[in-house]
Structure formats: C-alpha cells, structure tokens
Protein backbone atom coordinates (compact mmCIF):
# COMPACT_ATOMS: atom_id res chain seq x y z
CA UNK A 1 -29.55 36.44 122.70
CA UNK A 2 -32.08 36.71 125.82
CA UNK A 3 -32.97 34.16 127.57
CA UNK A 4 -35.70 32.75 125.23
CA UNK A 5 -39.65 31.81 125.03
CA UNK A 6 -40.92 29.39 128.05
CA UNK A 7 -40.40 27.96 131.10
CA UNK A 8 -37.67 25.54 131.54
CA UNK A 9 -38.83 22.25 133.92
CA UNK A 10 -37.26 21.16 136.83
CA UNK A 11 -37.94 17.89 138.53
CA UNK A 12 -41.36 18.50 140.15
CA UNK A 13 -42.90 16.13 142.54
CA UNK A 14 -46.59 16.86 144.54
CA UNK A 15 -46.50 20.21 142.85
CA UNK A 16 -43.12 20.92 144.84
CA UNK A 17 -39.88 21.67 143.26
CA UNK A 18 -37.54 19.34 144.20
CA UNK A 19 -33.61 20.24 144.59
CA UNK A 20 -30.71 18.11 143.39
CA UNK A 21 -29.03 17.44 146.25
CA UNK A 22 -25.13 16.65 145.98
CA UNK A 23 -24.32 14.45 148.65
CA UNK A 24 -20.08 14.67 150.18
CA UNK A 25 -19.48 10.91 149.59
CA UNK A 26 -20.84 11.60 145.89
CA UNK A 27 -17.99 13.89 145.61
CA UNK A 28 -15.31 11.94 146.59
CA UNK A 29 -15.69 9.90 143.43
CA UNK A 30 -14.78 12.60 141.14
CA UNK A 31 -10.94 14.13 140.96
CA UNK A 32 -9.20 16.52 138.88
CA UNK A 33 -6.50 15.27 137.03
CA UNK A 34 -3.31 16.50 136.87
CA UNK A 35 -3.30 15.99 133.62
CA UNK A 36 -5.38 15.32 130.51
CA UNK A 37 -6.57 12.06 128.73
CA UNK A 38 -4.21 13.24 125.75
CA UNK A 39 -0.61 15.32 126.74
CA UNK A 40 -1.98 17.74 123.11
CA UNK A 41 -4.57 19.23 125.63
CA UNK A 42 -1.82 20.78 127.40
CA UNK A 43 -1.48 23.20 124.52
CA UNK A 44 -4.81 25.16 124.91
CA UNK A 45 -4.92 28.69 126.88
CA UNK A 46 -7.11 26.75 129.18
CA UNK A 47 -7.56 23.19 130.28
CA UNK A 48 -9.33 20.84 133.12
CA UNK A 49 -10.04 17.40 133.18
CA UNK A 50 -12.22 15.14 135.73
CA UNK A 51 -12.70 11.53 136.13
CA UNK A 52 -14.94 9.40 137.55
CA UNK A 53 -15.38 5.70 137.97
CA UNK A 54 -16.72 4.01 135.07
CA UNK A 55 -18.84 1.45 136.38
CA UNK A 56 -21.13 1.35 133.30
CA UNK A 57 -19.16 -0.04 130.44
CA UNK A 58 -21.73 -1.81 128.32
CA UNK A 59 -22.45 2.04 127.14
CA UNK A 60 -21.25 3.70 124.01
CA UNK A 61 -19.62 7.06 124.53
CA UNK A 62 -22.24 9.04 122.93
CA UNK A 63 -24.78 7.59 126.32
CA UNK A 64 -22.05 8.24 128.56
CA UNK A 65 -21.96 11.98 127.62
CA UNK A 66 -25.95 12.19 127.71
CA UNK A 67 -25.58 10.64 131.06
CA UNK A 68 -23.43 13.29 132.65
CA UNK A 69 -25.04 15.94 130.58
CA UNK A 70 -28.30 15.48 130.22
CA UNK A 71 -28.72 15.92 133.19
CA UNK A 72 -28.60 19.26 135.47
CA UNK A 73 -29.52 20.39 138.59
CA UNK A 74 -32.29 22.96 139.17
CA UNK A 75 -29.47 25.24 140.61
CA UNK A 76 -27.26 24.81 137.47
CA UNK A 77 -30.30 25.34 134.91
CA UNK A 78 -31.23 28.78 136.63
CA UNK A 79 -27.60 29.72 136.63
CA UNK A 80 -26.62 28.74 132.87
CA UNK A 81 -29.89 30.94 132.39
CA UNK A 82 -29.00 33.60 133.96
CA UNK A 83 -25.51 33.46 132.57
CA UNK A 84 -27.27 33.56 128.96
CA UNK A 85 -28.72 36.92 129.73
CA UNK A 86 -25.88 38.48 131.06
CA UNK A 87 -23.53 37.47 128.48
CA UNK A 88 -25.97 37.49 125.80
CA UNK A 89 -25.07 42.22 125.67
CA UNK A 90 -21.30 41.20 124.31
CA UNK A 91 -22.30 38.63 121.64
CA UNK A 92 -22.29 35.06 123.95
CA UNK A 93 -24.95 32.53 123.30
CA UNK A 94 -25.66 30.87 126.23
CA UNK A 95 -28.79 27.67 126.98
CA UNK A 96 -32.15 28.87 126.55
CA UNK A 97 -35.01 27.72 128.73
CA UNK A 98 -36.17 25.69 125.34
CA UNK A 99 -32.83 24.21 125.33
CA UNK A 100 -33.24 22.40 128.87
CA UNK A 101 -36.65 20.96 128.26
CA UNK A 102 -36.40 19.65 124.96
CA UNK A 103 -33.24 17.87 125.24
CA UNK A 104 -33.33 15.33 122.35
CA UNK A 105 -31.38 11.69 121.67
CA UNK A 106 -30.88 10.23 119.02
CA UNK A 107 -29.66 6.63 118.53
CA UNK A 108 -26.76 8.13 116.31
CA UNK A 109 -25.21 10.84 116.22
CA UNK A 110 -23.29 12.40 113.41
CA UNK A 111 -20.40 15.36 113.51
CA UNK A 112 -22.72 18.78 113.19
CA UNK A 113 -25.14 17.55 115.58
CA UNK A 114 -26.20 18.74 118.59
CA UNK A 115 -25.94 17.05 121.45
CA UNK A 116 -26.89 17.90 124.56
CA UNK A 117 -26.66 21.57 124.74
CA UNK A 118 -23.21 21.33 122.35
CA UNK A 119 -22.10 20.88 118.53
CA UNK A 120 -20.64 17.41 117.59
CA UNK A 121 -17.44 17.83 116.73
CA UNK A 122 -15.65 14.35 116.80
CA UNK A 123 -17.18 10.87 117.57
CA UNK A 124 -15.31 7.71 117.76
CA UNK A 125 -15.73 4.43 120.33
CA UNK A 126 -13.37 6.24 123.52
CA UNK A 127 -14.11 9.88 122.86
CA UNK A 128 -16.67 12.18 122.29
CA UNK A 129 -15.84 15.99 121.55
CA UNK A 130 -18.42 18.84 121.54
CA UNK A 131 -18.59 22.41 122.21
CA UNK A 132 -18.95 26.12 120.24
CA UNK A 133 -17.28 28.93 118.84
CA UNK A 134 -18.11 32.54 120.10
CA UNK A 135 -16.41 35.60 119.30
CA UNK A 136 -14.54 36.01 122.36
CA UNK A 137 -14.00 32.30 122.77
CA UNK A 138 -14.21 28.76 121.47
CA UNK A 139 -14.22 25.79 123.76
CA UNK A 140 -14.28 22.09 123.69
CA UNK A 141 -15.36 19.39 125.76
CA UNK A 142 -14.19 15.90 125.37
CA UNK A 143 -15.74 12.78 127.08
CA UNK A 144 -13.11 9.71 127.22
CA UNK A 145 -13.40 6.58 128.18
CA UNK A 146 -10.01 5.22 129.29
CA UNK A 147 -8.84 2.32 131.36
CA UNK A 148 -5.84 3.32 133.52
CA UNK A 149 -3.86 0.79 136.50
CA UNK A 150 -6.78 -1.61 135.57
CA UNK A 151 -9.77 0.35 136.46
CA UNK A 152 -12.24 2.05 133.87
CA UNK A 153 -12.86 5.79 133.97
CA UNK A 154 -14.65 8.30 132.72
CA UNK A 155 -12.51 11.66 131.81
CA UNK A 156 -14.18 14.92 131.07
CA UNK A 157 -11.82 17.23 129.97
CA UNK A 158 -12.62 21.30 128.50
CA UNK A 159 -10.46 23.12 126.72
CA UNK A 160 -10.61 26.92 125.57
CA UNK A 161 -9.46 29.14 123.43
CA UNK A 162 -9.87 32.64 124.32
CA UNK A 163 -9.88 35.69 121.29
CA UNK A 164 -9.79 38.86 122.99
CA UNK A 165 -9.65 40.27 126.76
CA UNK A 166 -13.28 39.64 127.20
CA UNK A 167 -12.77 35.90 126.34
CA UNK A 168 -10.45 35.88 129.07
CA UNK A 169 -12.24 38.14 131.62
CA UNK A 170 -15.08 35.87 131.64
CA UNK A 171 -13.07 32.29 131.58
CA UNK A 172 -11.40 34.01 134.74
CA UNK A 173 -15.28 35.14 136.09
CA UNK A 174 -16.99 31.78 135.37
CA UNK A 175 -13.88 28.87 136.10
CA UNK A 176 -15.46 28.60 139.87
CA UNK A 177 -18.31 27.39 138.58
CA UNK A 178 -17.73 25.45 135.78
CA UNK A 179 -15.35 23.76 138.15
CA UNK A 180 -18.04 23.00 140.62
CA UNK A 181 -20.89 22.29 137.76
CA UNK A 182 -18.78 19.65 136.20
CA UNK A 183 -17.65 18.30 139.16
CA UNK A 184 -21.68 17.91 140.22
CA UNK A 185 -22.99 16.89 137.41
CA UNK A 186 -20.15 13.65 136.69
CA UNK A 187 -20.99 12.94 140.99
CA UNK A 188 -24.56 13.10 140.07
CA UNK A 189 -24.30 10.52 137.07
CA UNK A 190 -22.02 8.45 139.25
CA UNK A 191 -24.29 8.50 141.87
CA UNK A 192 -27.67 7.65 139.87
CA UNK A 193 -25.57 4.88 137.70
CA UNK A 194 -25.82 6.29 134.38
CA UNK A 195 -22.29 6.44 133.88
C-alpha cells in the first residue's frame, strides 16, 4: 500500500504551517505505568501503558479516545506517512494522507467500526479497544478510564502480538517512537483539555 491520493492538512494559519509544539511541563503530566489497567495485559509479547490526568469526566470513552487521537502533530502525520511507504514493500498497511484529513465521528460507535485511524474492537463505559491485524503483527490499543488513590485517569495501554521475525524487527525499529508519539499526543490532549 503507498502512501495514497492527496495531500494530508496540517494546521495552517496566514498561509504558514504551523508546528505542534510540545511544551516540558506538558510532559510531566503523562507517565508510564509500571503496569497495565488489567494484570491479563501482561501476557502479550509486547505491552506499554500511559496515563494522564483525567480532568474531563463528563466524556464518554469513545470522545476521550477521539480526543487523544484525533489529533496529531504535523511531525507525527509526516512520519506515520512515511512509515506507510516504507512498510507498505512487506505487506504493512500503514495511514494514508486520506486517512488524516477525513477523520470522521460518529455519535456511536459500534464494534467493526473505524475509529480514528483503528478497527473497533470492544466498547463499553471504562474502555475502549481498537487496533489491526497484519501479517507480521496484530496490535491493540485500549483507552481506560480508571479512578485510582482518588484521582481520575486516563490509561492508554498497546499491546502486540508479533507473527514472524519481521513483526518483531520492526516493533524493535519503531518502539522509540511510538513511545514518544503516544506520550505527545495524551500531553497534547491534556494540555488543550479534551481529555
């Protein structure tokens, strides 16, 4: 799969691009966890979870996952694209420009869906889980909402499953940045108040 058809938008402003800048106090509200929303996690090849204040809990689940992820940097949108056309010679699919600039919501969402750039796998009121199958790898990622030594939190946890050595060449190549994406993109939503 190449990249595909168009030009993907980034936040323009007087004709000028404008970069998403993450700021170091930004950062400080996000940590890893030690370990994951649910101890089953533990069980995957791979696993990472993040969490984040929650400070808005009047949203469902399904609007705190579009608020971390429906949003991405300039930087992270030309990377995932040029991670699509590298990967797409051994048989990865990967965001295409399209994918970025039509980003749709719905006001519900159903397992099968896509949301985001990810398949619906499980809904319920404290988690979402999405993700994709490939045939070097499948992964998950799970959105929880979870209320731990009274405060509310927002956990993002991923999970894969890697098939073959390539599946677990490239988890080793990419884990840098997913680490840093994921860590941007929940400081971002933090730091704009959608989550």
């Amino acid at each position: 799969m190449g990249m595909g058809a168009g030009i993907f938008v980034c936040a323009a402003s007087a004709g000028a691009l404008q970069p998403t800048i993450l700021h170091e106090s930004r950062a400080m509200k996000v940590a890893e966890r030690s370990t994951p929303p649910r101890p089953e996690l533990q069980r995957f090849y791979y696993w990472d979870s993040f969490e984040a204040p929650l400070s808005r809990t009047d949203l469902d689940i399904d609007q705190i996952y579009l608020g971390i992820f429906s949003h991405y940097p300039c930087w992270a949108k030309w990377l995932l694209l040029a991670r699509t056309r590298i990967v797409s010679v051994f048989g990865l699919k990967g965001p295409t420009a399209a994918d970025f600039n039509r980003m749709e919501t719905k006001s519900r969402y159903a397992v099968g869906d896509k949301i985001a750039r990810f398949t619906l796998f499980a809904l319920s009121e404290a988690e979402i889980v999405t993700g994709g199958n490939d045939k070097h790898l499948d992964f998950r990622v799970l959105v929880s909402r979870v209320h731990e030594d009274g405060v509310d939190k927002v956990v993002l946890s991923t999970v894969v499953s890697p098939h073959n050595f390539f599946g677990k060449a490239y988890l080793f190549l990419i884990l840098p940045f997913h680490k840093f994406g994921i860590k941007t993109i929940m400081s971002n939503a933090v730091a704009a108040g959608r989550v």
